[in-house]
C-alpha atoms as a PDB file:
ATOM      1  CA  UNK A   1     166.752 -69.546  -5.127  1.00  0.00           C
ATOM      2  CA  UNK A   2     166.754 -68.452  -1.508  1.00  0.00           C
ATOM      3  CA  UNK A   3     163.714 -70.048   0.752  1.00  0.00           C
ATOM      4  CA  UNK A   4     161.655 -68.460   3.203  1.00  0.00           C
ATOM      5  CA  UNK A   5     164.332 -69.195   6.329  1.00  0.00           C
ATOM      6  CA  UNK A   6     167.017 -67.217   4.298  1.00  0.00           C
ATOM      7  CA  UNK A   7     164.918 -64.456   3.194  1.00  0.00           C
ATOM      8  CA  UNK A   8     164.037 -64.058   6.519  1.00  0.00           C
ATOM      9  CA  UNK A   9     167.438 -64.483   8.341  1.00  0.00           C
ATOM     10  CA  UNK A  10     168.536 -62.092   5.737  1.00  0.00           C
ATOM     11  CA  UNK A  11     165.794 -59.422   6.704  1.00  0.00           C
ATOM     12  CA  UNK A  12     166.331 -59.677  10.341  1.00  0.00           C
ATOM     13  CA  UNK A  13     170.021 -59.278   9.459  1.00  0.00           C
ATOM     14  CA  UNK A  14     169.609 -56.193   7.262  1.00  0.00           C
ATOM     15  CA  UNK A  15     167.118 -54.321   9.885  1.00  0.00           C
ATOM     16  CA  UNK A  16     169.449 -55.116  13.088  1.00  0.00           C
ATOM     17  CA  UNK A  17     172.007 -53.397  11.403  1.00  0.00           C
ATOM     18  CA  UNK A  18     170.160 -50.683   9.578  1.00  0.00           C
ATOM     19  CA  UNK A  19     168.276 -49.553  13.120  1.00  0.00           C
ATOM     20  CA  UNK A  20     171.664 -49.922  15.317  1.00  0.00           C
ATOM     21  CA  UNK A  21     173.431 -47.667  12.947  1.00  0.00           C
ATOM     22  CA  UNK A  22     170.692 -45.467  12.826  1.00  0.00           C
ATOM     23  CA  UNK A  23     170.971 -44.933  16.204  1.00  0.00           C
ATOM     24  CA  UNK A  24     174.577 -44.200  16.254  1.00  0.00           C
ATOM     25  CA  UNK A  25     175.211 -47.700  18.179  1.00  0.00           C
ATOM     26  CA  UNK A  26     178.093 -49.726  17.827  1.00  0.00           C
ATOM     27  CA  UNK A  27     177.349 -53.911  18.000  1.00  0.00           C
ATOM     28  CA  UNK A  28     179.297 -53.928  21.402  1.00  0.00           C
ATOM     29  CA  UNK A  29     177.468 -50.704  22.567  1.00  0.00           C
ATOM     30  CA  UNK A  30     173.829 -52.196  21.484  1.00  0.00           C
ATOM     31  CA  UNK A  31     174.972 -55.799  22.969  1.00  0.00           C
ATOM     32  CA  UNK A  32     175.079 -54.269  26.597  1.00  0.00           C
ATOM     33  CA  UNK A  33     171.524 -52.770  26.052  1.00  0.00           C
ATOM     34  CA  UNK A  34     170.147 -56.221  25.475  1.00  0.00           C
ATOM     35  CA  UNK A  35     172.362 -57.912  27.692  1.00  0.00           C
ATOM     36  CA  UNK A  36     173.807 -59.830  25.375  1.00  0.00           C
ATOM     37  CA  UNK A  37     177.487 -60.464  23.537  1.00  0.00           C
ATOM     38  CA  UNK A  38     178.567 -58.411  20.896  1.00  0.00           C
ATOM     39  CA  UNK A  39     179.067 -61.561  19.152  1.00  0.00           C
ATOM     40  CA  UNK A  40     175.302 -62.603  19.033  1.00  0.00           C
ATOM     41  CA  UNK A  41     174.803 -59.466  17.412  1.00  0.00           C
ATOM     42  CA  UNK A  42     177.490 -59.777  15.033  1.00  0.00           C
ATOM     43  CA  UNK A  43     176.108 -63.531  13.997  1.00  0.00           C
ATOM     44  CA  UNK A  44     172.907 -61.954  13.581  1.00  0.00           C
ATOM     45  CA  UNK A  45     173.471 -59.557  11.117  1.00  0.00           C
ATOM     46  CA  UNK A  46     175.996 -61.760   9.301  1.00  0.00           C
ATOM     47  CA  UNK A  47     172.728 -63.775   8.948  1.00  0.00           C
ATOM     48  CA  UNK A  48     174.467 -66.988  10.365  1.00  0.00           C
ATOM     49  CA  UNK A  49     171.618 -67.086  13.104  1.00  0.00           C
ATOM     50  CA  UNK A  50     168.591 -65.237  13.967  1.00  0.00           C
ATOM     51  CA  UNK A  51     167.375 -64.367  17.539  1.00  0.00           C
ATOM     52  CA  UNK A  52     164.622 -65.773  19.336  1.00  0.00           C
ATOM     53  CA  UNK A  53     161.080 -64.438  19.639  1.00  0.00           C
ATOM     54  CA  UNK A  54     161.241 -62.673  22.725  1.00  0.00           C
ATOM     55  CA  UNK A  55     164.988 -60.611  21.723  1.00  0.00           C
ATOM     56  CA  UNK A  56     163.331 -59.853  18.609  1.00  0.00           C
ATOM     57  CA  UNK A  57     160.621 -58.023  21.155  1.00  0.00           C
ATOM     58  CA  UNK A  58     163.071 -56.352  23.208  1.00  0.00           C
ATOM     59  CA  UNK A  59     164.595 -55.227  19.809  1.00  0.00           C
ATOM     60  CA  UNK A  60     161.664 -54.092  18.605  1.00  0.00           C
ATOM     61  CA  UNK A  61     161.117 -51.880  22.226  1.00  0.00           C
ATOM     62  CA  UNK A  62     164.284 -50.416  22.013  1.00  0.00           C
ATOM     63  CA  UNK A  63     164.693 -49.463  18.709  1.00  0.00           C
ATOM     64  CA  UNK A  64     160.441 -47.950  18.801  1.00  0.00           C
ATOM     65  CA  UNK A  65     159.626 -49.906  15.778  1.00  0.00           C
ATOM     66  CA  UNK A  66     157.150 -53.167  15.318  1.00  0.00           C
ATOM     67  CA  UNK A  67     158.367 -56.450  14.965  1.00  0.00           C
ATOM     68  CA  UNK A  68     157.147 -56.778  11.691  1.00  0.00           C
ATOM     69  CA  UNK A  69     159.614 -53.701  10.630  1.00  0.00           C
ATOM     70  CA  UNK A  70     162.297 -56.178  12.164  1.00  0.00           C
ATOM     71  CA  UNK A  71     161.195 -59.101   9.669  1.00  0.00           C
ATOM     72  CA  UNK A  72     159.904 -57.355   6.652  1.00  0.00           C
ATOM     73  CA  UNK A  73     162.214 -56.057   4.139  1.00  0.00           C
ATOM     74  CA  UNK A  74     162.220 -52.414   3.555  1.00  0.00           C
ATOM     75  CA  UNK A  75     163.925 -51.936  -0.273  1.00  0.00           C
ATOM     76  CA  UNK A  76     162.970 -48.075   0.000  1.00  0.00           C
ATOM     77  CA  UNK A  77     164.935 -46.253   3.239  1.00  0.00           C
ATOM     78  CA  UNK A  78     167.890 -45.896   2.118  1.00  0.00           C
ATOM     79  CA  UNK A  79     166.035 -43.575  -1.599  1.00  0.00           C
ATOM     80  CA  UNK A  80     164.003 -42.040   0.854  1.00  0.00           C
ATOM     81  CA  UNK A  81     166.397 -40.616   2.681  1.00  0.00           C
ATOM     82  CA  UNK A  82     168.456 -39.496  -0.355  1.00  0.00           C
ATOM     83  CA  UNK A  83     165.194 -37.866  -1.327  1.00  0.00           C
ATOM     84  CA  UNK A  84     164.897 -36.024   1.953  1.00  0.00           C
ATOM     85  CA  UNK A  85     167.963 -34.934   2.136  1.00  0.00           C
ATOM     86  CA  UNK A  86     168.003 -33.283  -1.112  1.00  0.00           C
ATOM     87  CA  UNK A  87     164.977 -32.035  -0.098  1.00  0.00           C
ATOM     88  CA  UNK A  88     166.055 -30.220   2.735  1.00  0.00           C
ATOM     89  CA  UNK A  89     168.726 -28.713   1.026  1.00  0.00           C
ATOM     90  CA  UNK A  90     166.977 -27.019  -1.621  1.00  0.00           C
ATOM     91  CA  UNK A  91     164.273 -25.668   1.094  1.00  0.00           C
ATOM     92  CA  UNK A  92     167.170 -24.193   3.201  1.00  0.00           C
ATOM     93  CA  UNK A  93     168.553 -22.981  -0.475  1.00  0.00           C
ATOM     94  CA  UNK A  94     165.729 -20.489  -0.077  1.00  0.00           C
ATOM     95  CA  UNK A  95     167.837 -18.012   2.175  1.00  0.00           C
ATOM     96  CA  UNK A  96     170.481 -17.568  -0.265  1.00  0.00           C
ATOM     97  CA  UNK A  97     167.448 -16.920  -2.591  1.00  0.00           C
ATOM     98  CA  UNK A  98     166.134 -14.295  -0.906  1.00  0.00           C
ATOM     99  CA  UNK A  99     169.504 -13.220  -0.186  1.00  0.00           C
ATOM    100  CA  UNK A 100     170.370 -12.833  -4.101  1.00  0.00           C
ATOM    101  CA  UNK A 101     166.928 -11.421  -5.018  1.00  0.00           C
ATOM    102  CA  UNK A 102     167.874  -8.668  -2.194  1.00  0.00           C
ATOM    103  CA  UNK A 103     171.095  -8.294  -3.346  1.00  0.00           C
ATOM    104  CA  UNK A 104     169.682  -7.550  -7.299  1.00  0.00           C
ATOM    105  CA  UNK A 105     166.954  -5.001  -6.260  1.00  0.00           C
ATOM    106  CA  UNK A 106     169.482  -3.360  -3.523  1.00  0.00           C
ATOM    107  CA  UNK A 107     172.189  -2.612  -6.600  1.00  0.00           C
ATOM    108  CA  UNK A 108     169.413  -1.562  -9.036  1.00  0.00           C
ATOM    109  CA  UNK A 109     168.479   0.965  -6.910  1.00  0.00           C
ATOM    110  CA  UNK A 110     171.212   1.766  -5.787  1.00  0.00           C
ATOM    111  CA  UNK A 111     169.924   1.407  -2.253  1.00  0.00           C
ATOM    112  CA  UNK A 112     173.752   2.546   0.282  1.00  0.00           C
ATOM    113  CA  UNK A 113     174.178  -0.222   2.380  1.00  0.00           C
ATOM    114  CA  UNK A 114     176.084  -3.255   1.900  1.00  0.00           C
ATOM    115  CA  UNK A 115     174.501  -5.695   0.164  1.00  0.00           C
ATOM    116  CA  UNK A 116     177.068  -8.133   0.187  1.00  0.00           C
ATOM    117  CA  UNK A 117     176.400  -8.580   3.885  1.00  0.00           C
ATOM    118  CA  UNK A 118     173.156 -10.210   2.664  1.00  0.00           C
ATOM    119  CA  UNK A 119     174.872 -13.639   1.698  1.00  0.00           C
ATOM    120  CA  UNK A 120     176.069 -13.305   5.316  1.00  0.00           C
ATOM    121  CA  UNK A 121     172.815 -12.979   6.824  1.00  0.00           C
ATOM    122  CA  UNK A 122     171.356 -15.913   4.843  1.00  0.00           C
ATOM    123  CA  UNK A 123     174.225 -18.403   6.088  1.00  0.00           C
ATOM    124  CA  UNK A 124     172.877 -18.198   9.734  1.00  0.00           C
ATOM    125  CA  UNK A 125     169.421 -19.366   8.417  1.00  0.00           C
ATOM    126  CA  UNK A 126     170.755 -21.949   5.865  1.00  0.00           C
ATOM    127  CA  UNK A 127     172.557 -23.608   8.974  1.00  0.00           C
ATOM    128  CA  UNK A 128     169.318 -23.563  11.599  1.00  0.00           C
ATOM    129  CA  UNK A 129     167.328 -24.873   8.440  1.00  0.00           C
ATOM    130  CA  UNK A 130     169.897 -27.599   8.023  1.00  0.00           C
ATOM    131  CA  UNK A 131     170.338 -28.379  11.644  1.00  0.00           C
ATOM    132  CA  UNK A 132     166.487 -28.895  12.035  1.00  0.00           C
ATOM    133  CA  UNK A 133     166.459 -31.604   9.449  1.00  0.00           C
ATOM    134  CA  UNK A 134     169.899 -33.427  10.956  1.00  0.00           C
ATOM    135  CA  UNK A 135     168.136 -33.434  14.619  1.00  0.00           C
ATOM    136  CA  UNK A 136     165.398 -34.739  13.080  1.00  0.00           C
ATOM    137  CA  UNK A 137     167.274 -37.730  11.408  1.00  0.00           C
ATOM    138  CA  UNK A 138     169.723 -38.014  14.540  1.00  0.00           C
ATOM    139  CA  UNK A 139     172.427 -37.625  12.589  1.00  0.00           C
ATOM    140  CA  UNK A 140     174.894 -36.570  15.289  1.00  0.00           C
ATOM    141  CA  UNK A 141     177.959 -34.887  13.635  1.00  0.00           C
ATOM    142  CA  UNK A 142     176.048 -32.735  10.874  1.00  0.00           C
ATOM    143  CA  UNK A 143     174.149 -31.669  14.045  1.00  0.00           C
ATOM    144  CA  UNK A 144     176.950 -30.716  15.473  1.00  0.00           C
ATOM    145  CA  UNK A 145     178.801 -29.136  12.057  1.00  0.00           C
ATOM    146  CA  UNK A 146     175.411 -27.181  11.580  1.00  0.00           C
ATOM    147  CA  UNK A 147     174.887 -25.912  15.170  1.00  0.00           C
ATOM    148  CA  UNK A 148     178.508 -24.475  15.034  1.00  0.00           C
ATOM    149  CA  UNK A 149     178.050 -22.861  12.108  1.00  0.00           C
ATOM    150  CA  UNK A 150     175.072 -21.565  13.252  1.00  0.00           C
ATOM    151  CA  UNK A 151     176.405 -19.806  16.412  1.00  0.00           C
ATOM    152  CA  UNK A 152     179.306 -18.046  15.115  1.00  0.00           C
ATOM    153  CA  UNK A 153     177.715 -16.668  11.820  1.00  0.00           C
ATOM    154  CA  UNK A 154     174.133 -15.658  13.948  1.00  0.00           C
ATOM    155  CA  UNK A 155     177.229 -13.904  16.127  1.00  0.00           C
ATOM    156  CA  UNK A 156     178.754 -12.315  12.959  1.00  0.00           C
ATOM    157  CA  UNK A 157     175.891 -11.087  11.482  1.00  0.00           C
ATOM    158  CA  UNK A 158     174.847  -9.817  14.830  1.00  0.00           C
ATOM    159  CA  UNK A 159     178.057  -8.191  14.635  1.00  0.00           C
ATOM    160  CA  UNK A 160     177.184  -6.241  11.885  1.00  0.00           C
ATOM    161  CA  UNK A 161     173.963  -5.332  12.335  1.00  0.00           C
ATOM    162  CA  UNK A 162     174.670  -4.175  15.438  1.00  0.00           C
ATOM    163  CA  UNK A 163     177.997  -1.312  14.838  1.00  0.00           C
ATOM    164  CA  UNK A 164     177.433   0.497  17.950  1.00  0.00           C
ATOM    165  CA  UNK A 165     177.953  -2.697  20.179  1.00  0.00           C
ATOM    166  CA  UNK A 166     181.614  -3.899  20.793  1.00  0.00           C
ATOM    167  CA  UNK A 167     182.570  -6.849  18.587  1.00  0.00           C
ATOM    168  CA  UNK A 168     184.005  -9.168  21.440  1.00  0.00           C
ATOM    169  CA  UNK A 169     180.529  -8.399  23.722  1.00  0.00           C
ATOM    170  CA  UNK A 170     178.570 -10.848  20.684  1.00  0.00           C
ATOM    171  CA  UNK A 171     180.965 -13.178  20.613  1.00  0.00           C
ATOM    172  CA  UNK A 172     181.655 -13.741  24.516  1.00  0.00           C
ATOM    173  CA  UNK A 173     178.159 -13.542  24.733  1.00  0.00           C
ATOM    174  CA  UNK A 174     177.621 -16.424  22.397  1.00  0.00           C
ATOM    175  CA  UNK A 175     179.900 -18.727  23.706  1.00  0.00           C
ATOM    176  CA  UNK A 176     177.585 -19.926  26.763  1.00  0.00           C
ATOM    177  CA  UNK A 177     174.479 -19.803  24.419  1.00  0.00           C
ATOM    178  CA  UNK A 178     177.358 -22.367  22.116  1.00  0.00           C
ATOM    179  CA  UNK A 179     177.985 -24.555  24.959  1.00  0.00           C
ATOM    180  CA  UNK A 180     174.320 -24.941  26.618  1.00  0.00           C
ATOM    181  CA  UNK A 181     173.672 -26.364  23.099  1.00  0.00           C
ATOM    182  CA  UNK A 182     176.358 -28.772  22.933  1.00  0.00           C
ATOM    183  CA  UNK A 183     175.454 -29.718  26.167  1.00  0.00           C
ATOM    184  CA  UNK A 184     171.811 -30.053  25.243  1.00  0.00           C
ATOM    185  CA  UNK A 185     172.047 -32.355  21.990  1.00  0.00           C
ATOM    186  CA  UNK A 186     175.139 -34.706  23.766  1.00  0.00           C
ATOM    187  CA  UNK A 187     172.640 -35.082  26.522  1.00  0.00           C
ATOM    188  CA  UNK A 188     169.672 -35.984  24.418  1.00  0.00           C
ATOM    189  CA  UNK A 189     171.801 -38.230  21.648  1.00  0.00           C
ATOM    190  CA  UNK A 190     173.818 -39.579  23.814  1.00  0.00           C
ATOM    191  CA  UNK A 191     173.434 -39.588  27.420  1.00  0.00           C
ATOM    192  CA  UNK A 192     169.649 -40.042  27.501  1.00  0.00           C
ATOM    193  CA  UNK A 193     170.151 -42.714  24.343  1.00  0.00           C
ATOM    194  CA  UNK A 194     172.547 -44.727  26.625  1.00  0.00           C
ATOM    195  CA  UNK A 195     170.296 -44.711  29.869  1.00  0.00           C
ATOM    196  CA  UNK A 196     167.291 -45.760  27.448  1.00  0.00           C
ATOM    197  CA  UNK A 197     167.690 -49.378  28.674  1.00  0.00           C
ATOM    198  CA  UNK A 198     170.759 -50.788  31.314  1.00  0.00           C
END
């Protein structure tokens, strides 16, 4: 049966590791935040050692959570998440909803445009939805997946919509709205992440 210690050393264990990753951190990379070896951190959440009171503070600063959320154990993140993220796909489902609901009245009556250019216009809005909810859980790469695909099919559908315009004006247009993004989220995931504490 494991004591109190374990239980404990286990906790701090899991929650070192489960906030570092969350943050995108490497052990080495969160080791020269605190100052201290990538080995100590490694120990740590091996559970062969726990740190002392006042690291388990600066932990607690840096990764803007209480110390108690380092000690306690916390069975439910990982389901919640799962949830969430289901959850935000259906709710960005809802363009390509709308999209097909268009799509069926538009061919009943016979309406002459192109309604297949209606599961274009949804992708644009499926990808902003999705991008949202990725910023919002830091999750760096989807942010990045979702705010390219956001770009370049807002430029496509923009390039439909718009016939009389030439096709290469959207698209140069759209490449330094494309890179003042990129440069936007690397700045606030990881530059400003990395200054957080020297």
């Amino acid at each position: 049966m494991i004591n109190e210690k374990e239980m404990l050393t286990n906790n701090i264990g899991n929650n070192i590791a489960y906030y570092r990753k969350k943050m995108n951190l490497t052990q080495l990379e969160l080791a020269e935040k605190l100052n201290y070896s990538d080995k100590s951190i490694s120990k740590w959440e091996r559970k062969e050692g726990v740190p002392d009171i006042y690291v388990l503070k600066e932990l607690s600063v840096f990764f803007n959570v209480s110390v108690d959320d380092l000690l306690n154990e916390h069975k439910i993140r990982p389901k919640i998440l799962r949830h969430n993220q289901v959850k935000a796909i259906m709710y960005s489902m809802i363009s390509f909803l709308i999209a097909s609901v268009l799509y069926f009245i538009f061919r009943v009556l016979d309406f002459k445009i192109k309604t297949a250019y209606l599961f274009i216009f949804a992708i644009p809005l499926f990808s902003l939805s999705m991008f949202i909810f990725n910023v919002i859980w830091k999750k760096i790469i989807l942010i990045y997946i979702y705010m390219t695909i956001f770009v370049w099919t807002l430029a496509l559908s923009l390039d439909l919509i718009f016939k009389d315009l030439k096709s290469y004006i959207v698209y140069i247009s759209a490449i330094p709205f494309y890179i003042f993004l990129v440069v936007l989220i690397y700045y606030i995931f990881i530059i400003k992440r990395k200054g957080y504490k020297k």
